[in-house]
PDB file of N, CA and C in Angstrom:
ATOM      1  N   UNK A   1      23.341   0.191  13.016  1.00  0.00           N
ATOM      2  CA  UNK A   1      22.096  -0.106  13.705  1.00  0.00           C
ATOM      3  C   UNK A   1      21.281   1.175  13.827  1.00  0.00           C
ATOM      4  N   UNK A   2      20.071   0.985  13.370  1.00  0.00           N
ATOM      5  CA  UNK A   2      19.024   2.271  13.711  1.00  0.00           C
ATOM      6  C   UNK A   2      18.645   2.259  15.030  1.00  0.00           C
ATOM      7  N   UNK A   3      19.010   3.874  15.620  1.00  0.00           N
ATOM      8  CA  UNK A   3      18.532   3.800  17.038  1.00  0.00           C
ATOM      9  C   UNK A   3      17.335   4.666  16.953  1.00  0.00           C
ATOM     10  N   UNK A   4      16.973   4.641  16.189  1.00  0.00           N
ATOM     11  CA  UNK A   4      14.990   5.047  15.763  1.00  0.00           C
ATOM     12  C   UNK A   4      13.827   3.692  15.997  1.00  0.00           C
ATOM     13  N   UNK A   5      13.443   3.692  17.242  1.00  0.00           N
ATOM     14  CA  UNK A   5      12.460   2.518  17.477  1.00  0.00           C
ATOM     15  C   UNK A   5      11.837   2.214  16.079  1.00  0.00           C
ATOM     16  N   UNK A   6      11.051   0.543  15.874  1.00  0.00           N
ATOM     17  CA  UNK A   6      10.130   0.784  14.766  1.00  0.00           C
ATOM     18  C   UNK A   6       8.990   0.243  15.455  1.00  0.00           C
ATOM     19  N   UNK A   7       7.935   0.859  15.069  1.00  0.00           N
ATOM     20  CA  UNK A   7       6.498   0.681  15.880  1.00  0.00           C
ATOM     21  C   UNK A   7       6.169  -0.751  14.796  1.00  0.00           C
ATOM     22  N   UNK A   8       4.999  -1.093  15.525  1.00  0.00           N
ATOM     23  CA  UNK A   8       3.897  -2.242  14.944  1.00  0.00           C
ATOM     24  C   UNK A   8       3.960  -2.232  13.612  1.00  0.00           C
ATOM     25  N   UNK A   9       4.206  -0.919  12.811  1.00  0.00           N
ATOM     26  CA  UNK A   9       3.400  -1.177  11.839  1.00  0.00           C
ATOM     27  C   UNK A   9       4.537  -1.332  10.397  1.00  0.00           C
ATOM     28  N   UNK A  10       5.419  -1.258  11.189  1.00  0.00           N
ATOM     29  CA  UNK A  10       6.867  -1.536  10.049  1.00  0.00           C
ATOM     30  C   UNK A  10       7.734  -0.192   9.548  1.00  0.00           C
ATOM     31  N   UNK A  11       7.090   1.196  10.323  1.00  0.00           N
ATOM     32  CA  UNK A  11       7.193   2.618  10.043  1.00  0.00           C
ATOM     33  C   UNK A  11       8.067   2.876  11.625  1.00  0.00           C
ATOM     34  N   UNK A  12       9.190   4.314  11.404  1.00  0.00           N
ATOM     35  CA  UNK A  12       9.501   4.128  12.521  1.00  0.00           C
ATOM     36  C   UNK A  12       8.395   4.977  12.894  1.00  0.00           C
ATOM     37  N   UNK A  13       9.076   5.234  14.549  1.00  0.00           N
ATOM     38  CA  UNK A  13       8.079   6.211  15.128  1.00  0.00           C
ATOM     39  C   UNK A  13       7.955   7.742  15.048  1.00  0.00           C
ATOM     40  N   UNK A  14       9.012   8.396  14.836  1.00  0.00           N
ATOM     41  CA  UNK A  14       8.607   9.746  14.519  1.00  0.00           C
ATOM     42  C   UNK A  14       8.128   9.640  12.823  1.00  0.00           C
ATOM     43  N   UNK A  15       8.042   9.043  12.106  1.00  0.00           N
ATOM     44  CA  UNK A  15       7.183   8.811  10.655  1.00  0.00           C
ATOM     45  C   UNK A  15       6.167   8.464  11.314  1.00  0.00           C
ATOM     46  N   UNK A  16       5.550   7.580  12.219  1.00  0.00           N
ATOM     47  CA  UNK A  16       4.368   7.834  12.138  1.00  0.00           C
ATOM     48  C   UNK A  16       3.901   8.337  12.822  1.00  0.00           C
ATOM     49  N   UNK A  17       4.278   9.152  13.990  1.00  0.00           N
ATOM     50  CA  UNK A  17       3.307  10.501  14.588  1.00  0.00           C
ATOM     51  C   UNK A  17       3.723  12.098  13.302  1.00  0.00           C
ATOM     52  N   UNK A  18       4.818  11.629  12.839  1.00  0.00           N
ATOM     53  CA  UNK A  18       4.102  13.151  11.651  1.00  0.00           C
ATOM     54  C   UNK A  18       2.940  12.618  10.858  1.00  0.00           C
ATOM     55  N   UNK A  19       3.231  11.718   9.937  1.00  0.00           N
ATOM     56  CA  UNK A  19       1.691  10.912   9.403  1.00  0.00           C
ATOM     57  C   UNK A  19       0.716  11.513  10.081  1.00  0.00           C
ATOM     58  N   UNK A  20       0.303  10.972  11.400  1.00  0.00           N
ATOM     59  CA  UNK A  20      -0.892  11.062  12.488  1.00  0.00           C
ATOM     60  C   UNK A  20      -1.164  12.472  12.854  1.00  0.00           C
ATOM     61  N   UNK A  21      -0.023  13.239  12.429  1.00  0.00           N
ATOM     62  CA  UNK A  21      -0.389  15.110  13.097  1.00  0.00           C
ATOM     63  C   UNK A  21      -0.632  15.897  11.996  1.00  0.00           C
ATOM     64  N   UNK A  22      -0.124  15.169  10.912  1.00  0.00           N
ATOM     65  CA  UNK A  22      -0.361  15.607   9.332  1.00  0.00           C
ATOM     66  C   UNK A  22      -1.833  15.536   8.890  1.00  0.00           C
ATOM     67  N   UNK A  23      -2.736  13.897   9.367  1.00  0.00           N
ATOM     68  CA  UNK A  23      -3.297  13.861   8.871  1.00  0.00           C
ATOM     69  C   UNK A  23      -4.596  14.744   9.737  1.00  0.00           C
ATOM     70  N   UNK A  24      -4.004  14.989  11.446  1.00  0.00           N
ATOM     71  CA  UNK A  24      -4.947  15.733  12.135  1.00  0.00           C
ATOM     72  C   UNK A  24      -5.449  16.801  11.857  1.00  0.00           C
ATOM     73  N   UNK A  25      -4.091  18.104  11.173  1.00  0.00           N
ATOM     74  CA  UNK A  25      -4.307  18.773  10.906  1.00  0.00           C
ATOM     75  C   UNK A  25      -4.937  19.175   9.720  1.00  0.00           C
ATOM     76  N   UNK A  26      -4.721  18.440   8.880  1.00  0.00           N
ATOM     77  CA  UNK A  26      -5.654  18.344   7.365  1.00  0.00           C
ATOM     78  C   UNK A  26      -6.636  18.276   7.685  1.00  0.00           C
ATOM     79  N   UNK A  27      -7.274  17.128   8.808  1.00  0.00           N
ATOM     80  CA  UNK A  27      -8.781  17.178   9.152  1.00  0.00           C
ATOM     81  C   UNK A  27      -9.740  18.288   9.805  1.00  0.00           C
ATOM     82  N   UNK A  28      -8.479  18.966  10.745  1.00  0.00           N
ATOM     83  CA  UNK A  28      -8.823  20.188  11.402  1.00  0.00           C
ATOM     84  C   UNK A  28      -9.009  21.360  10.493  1.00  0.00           C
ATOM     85  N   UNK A  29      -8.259  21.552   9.122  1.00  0.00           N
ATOM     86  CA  UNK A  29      -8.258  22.835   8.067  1.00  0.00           C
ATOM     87  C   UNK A  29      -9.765  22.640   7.459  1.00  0.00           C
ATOM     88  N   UNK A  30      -9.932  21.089   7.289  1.00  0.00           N
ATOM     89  CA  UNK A  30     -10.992  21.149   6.377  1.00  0.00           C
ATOM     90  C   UNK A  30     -12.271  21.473   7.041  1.00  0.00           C
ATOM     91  N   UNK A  31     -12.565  20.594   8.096  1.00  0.00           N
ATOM     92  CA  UNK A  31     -13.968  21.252   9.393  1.00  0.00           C
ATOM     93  C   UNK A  31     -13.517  22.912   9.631  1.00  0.00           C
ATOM     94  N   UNK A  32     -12.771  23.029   9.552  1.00  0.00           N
ATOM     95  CA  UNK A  32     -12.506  25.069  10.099  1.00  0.00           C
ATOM     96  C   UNK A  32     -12.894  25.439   8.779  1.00  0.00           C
ATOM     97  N   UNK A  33     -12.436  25.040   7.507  1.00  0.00           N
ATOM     98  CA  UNK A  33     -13.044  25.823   6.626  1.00  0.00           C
ATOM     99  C   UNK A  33     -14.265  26.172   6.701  1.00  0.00           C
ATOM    100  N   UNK A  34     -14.985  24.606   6.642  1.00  0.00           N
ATOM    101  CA  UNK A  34     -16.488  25.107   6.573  1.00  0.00           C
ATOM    102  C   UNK A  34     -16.887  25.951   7.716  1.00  0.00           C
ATOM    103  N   UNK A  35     -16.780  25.320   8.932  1.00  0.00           N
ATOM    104  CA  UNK A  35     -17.152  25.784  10.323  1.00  0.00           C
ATOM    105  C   UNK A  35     -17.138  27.363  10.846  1.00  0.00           C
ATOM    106  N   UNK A  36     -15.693  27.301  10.705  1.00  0.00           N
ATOM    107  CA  UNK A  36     -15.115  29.026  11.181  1.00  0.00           C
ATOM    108  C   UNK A  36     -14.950  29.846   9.795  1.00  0.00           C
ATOM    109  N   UNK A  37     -14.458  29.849   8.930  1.00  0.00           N
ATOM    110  CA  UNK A  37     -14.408  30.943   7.762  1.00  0.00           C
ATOM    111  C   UNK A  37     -15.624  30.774   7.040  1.00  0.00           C
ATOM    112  N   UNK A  38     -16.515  29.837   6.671  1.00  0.00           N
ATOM    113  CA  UNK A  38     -17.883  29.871   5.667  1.00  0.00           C
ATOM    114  C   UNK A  38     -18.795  30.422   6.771  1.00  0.00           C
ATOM    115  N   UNK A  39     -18.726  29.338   8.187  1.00  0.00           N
ATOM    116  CA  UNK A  39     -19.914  30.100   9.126  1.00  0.00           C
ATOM    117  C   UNK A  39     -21.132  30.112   8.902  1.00  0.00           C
ATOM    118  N   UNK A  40     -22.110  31.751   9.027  1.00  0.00           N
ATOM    119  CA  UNK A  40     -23.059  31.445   8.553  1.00  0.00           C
ATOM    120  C   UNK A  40     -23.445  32.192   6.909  1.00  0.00           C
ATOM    121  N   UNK A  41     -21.955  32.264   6.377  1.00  0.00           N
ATOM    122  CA  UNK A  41     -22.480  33.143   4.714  1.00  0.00           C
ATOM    123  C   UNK A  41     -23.516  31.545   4.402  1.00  0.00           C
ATOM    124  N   UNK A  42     -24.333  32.098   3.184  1.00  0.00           N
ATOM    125  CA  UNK A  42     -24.409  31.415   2.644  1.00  0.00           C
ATOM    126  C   UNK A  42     -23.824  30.828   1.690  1.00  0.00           C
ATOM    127  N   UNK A  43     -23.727  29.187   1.273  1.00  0.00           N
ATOM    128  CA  UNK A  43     -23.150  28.901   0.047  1.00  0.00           C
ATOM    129  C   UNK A  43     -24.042  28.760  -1.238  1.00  0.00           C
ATOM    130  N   UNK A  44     -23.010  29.087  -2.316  1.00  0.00           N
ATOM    131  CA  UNK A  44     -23.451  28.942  -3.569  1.00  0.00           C
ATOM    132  C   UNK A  44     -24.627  27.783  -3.792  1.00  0.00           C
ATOM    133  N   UNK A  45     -25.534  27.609  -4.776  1.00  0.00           N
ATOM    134  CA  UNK A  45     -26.270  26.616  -4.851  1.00  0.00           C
ATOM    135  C   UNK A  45     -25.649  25.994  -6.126  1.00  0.00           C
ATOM    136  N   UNK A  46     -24.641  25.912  -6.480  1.00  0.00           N
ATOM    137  CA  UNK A  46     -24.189  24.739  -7.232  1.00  0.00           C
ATOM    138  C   UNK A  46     -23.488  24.135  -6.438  1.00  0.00           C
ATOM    139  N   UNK A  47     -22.833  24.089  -5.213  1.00  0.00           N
ATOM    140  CA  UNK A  47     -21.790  23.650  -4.391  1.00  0.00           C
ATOM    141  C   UNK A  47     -23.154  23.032  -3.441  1.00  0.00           C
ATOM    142  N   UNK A  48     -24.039  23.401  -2.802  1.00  0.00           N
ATOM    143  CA  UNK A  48     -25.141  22.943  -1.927  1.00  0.00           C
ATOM    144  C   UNK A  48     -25.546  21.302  -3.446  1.00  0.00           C
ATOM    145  N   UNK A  49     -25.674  21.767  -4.298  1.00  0.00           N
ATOM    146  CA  UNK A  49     -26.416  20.493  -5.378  1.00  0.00           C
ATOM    147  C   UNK A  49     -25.256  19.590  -5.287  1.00  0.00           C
ATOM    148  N   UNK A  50     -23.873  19.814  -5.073  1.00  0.00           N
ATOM    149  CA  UNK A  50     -23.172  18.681  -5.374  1.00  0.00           C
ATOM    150  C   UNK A  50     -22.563  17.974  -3.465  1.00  0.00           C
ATOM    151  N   UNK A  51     -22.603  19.236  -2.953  1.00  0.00           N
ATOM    152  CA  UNK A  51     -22.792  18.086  -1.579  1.00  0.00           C
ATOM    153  C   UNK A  51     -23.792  17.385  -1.235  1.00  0.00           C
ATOM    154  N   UNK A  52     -24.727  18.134  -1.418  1.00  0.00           N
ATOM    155  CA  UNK A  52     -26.174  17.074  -1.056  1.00  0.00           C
ATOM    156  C   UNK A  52     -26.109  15.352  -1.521  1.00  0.00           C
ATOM    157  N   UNK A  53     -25.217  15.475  -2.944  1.00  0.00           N
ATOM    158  CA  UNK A  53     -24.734  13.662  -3.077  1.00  0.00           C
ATOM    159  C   UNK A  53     -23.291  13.257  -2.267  1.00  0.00           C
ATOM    160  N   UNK A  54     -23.034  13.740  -1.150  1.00  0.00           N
ATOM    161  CA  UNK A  54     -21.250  13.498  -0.589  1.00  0.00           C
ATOM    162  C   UNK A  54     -21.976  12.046   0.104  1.00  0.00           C
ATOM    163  N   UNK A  55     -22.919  12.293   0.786  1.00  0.00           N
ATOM    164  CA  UNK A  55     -23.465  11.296   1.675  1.00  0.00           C
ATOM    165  C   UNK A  55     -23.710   9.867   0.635  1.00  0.00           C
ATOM    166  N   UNK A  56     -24.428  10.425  -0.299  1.00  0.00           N
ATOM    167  CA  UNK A  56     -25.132   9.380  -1.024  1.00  0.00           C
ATOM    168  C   UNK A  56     -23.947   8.628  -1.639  1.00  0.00           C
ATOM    169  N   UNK A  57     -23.150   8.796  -1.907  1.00  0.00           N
ATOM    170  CA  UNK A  57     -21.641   8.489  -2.577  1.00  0.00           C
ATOM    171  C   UNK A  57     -20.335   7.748  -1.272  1.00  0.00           C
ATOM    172  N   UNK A  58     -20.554   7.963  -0.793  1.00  0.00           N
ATOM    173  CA  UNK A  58     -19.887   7.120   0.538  1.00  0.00           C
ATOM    174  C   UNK A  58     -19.707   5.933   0.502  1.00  0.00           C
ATOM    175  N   UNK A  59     -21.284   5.685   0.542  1.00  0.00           N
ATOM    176  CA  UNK A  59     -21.128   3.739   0.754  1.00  0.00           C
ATOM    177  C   UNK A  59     -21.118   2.956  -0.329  1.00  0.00           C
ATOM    178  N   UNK A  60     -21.009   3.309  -1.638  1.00  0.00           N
ATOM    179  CA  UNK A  60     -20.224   2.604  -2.340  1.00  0.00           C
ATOM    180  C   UNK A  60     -19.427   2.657  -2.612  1.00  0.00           C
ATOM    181  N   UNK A  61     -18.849   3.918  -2.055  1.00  0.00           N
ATOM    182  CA  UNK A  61     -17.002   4.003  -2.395  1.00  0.00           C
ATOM    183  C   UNK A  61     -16.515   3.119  -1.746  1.00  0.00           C
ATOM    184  N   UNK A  62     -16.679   2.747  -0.401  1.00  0.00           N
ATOM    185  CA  UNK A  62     -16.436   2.224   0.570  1.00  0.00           C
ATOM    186  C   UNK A  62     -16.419   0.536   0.401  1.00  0.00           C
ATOM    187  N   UNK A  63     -18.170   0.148  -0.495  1.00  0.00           N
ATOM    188  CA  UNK A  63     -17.924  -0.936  -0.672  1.00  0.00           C
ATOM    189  C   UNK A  63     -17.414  -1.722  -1.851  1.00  0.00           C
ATOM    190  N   UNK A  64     -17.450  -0.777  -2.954  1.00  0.00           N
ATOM    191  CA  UNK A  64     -17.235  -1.396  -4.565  1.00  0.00           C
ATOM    192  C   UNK A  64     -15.580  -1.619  -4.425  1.00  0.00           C
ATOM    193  N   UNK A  65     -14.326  -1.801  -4.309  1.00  0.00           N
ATOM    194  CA  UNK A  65     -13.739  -2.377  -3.797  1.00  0.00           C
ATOM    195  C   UNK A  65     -13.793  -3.819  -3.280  1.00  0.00           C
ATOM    196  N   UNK A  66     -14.078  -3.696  -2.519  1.00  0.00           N
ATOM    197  CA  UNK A  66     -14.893  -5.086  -1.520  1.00  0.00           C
ATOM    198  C   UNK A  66     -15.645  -6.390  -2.743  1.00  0.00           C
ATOM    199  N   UNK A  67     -16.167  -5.585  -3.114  1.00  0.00           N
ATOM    200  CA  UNK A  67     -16.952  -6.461  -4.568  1.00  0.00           C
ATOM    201  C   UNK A  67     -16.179  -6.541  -5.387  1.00  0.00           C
ATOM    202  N   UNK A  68     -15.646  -5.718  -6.046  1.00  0.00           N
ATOM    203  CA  UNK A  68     -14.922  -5.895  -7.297  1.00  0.00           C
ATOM    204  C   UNK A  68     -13.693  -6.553  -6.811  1.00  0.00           C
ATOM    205  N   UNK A  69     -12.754  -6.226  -5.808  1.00  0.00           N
ATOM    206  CA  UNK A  69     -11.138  -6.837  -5.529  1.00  0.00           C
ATOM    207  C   UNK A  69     -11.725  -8.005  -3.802  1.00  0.00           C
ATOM    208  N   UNK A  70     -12.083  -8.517  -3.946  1.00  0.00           N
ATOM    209  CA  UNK A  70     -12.106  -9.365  -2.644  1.00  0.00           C
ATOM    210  C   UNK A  70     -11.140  -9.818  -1.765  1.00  0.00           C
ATOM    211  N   UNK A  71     -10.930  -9.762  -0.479  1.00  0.00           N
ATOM    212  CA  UNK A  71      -9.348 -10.241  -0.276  1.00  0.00           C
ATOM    213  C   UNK A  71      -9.333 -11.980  -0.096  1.00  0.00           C
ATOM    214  N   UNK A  72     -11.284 -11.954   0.253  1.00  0.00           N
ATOM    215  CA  UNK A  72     -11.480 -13.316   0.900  1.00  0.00           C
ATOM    216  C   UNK A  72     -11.248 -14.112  -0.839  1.00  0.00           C
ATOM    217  N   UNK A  73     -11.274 -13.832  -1.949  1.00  0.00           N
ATOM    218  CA  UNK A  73     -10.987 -14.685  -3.048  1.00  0.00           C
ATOM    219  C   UNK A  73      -9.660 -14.226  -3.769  1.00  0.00           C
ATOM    220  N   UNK A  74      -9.165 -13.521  -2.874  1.00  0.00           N
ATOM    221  CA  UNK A  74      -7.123 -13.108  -3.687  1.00  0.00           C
ATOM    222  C   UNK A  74      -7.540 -12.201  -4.907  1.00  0.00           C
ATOM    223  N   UNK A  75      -8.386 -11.051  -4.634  1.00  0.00           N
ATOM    224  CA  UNK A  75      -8.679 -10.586  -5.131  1.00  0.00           C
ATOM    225  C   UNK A  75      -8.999 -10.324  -6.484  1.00  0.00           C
ATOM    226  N   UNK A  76     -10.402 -11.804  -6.758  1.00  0.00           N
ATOM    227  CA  UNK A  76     -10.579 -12.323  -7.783  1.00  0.00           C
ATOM    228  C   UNK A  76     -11.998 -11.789  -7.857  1.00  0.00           C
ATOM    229  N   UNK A  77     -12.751 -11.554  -8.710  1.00  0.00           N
ATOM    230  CA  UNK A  77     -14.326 -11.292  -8.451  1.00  0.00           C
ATOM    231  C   UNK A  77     -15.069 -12.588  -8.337  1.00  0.00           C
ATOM    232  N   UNK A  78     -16.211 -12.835  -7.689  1.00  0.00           N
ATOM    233  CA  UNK A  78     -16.709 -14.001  -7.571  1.00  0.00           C
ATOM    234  C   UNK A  78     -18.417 -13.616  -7.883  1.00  0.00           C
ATOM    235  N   UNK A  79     -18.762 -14.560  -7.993  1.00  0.00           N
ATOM    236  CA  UNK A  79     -20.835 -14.908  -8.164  1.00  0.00           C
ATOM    237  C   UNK A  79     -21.274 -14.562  -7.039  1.00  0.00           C
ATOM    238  N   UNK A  80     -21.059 -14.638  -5.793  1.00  0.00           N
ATOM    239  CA  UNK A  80     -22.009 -14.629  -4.539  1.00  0.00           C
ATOM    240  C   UNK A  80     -21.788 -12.654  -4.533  1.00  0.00           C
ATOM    241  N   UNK A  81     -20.841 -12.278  -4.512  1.00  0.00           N
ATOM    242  CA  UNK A  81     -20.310 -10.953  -4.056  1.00  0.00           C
ATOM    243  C   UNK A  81     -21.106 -10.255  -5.037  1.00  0.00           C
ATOM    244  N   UNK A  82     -20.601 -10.157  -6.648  1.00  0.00           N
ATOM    245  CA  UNK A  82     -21.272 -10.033  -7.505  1.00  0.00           C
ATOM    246  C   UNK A  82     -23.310  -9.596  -7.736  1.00  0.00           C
ATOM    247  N   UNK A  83     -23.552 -10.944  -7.553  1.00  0.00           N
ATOM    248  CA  UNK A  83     -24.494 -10.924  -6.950  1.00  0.00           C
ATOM    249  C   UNK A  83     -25.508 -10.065  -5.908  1.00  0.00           C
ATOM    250  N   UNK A  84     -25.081 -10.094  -4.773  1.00  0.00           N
ATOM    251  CA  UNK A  84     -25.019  -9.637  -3.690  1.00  0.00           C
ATOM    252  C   UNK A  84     -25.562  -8.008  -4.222  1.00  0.00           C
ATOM    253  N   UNK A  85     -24.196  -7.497  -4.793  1.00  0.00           N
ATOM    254  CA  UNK A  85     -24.054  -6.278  -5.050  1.00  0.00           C
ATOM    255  C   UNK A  85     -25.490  -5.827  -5.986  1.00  0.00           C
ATOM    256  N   UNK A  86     -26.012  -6.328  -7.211  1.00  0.00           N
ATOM    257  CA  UNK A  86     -26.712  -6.180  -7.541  1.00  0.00           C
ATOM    258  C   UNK A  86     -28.231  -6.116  -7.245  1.00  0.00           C
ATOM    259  N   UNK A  87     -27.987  -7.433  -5.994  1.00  0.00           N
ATOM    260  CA  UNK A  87     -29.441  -7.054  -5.396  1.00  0.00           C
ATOM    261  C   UNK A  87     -29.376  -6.029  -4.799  1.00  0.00           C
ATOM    262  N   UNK A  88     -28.347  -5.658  -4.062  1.00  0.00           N
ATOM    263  CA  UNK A  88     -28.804  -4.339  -2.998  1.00  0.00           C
ATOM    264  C   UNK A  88     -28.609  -3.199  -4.174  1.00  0.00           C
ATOM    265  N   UNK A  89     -28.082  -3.335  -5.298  1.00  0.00           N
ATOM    266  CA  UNK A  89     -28.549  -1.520  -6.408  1.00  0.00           C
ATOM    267  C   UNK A  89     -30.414  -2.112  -6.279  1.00  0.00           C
ATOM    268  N   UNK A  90     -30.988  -3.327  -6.935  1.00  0.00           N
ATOM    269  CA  UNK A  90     -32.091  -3.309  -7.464  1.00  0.00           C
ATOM    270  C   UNK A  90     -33.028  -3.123  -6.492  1.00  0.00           C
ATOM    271  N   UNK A  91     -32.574  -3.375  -4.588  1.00  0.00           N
ATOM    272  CA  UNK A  91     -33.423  -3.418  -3.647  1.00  0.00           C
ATOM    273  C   UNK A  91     -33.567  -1.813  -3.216  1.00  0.00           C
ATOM    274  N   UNK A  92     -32.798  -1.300  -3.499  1.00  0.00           N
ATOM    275  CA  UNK A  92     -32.327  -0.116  -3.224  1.00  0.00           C
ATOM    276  C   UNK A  92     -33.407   1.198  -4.025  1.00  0.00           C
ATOM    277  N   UNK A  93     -33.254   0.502  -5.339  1.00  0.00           N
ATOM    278  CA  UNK A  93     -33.755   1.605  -6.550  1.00  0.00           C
ATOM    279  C   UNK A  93     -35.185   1.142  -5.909  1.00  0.00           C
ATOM    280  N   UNK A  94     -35.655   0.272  -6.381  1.00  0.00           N
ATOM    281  CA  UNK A  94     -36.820   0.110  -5.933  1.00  0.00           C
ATOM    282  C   UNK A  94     -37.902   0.340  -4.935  1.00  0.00           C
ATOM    283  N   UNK A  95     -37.079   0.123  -3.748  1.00  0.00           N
ATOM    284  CA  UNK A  95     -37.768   0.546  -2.467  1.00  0.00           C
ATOM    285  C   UNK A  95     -37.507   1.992  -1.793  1.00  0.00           C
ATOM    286  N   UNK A  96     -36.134   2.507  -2.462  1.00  0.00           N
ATOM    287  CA  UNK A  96     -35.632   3.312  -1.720  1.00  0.00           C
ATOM    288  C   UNK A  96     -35.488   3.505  -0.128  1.00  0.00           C
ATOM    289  N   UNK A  97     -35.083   2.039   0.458  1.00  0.00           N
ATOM    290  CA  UNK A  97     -34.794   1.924   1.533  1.00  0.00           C
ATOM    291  C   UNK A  97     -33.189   0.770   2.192  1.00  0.00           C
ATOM    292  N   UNK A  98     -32.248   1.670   2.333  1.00  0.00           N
ATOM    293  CA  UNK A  98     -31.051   1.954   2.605  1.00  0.00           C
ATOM    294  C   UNK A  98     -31.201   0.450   3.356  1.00  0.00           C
ATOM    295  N   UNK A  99     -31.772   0.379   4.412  1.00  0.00           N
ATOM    296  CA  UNK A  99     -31.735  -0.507   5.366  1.00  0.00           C
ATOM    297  C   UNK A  99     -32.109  -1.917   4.700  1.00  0.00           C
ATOM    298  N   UNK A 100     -33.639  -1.864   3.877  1.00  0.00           N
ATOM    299  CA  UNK A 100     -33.869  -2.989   2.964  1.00  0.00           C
ATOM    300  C   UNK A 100     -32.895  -3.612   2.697  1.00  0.00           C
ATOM    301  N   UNK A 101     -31.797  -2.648   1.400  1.00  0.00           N
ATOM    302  CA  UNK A 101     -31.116  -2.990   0.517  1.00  0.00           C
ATOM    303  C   UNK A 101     -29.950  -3.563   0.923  1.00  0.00           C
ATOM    304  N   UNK A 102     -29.125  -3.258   2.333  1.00  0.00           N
ATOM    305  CA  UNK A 102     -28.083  -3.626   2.577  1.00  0.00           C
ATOM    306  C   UNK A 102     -28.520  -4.762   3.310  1.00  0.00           C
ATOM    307  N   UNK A 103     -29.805  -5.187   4.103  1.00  0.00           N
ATOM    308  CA  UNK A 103     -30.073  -6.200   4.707  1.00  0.00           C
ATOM    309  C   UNK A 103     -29.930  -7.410   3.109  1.00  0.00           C
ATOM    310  N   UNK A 104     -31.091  -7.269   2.292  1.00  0.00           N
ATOM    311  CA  UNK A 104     -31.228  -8.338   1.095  1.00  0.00           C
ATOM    312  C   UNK A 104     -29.985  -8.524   0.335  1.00  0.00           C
ATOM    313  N   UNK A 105     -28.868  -7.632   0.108  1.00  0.00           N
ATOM    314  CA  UNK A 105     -27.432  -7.906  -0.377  1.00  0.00           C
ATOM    315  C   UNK A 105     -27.010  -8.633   0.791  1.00  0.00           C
ATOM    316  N   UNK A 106     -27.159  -8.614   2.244  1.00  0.00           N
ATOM    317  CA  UNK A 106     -26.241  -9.347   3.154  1.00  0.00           C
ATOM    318  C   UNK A 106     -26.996 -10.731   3.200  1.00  0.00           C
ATOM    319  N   UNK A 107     -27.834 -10.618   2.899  1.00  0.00           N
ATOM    320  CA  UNK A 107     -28.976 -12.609   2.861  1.00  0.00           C
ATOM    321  C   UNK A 107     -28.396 -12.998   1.570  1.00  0.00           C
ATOM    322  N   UNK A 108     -28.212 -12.515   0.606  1.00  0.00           N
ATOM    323  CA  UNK A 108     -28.144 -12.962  -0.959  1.00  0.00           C
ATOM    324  C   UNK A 108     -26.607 -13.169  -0.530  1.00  0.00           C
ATOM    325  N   UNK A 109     -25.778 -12.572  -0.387  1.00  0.00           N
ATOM    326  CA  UNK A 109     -24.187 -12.832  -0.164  1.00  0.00           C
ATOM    327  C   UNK A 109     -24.065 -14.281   0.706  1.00  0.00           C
ATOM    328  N   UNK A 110     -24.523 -14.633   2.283  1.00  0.00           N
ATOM    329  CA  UNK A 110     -24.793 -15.162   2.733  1.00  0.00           C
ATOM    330  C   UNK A 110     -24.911 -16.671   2.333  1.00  0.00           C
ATOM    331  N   UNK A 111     -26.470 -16.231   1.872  1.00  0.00           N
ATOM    332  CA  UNK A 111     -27.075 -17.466   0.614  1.00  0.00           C
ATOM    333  C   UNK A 111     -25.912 -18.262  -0.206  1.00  0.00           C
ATOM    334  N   UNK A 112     -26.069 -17.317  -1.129  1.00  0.00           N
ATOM    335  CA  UNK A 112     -25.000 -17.916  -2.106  1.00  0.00           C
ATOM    336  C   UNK A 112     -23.188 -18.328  -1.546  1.00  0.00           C
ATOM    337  N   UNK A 113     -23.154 -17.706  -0.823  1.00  0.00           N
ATOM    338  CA  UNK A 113     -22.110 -18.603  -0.466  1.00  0.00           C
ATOM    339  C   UNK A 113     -22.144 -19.989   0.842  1.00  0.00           C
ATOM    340  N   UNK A 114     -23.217 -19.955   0.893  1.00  0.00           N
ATOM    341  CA  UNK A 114     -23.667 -21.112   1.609  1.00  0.00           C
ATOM    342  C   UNK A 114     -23.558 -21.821   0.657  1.00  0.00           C
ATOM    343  N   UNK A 115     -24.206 -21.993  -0.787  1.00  0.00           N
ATOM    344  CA  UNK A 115     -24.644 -22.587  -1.596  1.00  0.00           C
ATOM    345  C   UNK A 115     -23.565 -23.040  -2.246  1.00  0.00           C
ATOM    346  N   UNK A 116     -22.927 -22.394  -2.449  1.00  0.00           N
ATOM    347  CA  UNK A 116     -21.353 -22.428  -2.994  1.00  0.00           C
ATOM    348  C   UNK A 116     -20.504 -23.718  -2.169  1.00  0.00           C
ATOM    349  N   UNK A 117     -20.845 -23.191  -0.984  1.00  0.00           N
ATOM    350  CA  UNK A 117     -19.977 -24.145   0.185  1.00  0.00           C
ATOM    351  C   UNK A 117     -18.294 -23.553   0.284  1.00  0.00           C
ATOM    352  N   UNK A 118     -18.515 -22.156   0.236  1.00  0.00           N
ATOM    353  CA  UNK A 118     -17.324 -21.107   0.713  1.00  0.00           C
ATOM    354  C   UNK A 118     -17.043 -21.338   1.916  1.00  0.00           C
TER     355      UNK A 118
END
């Protein structure tokens, strides 16, 4: 018999507070890098050109997943999602407004799966 509790998540518990202090401290090295050792040098301007896209690159990392592997279709691609996705690139390019684009992908997703009868 293991006399190592197992938490919620199917991990015991000292695995997952190293996990959780592992991943604190990784988070803490990386803000100190910039923060306390870069400071106020300046940085290179090839490193300034490629963060300036960290932001812009986020929210589709975040969502292309979501579109491409769905969990709500067993991770099948579908028409409404599909869809969806494309209006908010074309609402996006076009208007260049963030807010537009994710509003008209969330009506078109919506839509079409109304239409569908999902």
């Amino acid at each position: 018999m293991n006399d190592v509790a197992t938490s919620t998540t199917g991990f015991e518990t000292p695995t997952l507070w190293i996990v959780i202090l592992g991943l604190a401290l990784g988070s803490f090295a990386l803000r100190f890098f910039f923060i306390g050792i870069v400071g106020d040098r300046p940085l290179p301007e090839w490193l300034l050109r490629h963060l300036r896209y960290t932001a812009v690159a986020m929210l589709p990392a975040l969502v292309a997943p979501l579109v491409v592997w769905p969990s709500a279709t067993g991770g099948e691609p579908d028409l409404p999602r599909m869809a969806a996705a494309a209006v908010t690139l074309a609402v996006g390019y076009v208007t260049k407004n963030v807010l537009m684009a994710i509003g008209s992908g969330a009506v078109t997703l919506y839509a079409l799966l109304y239409l569908v009868g999902v």
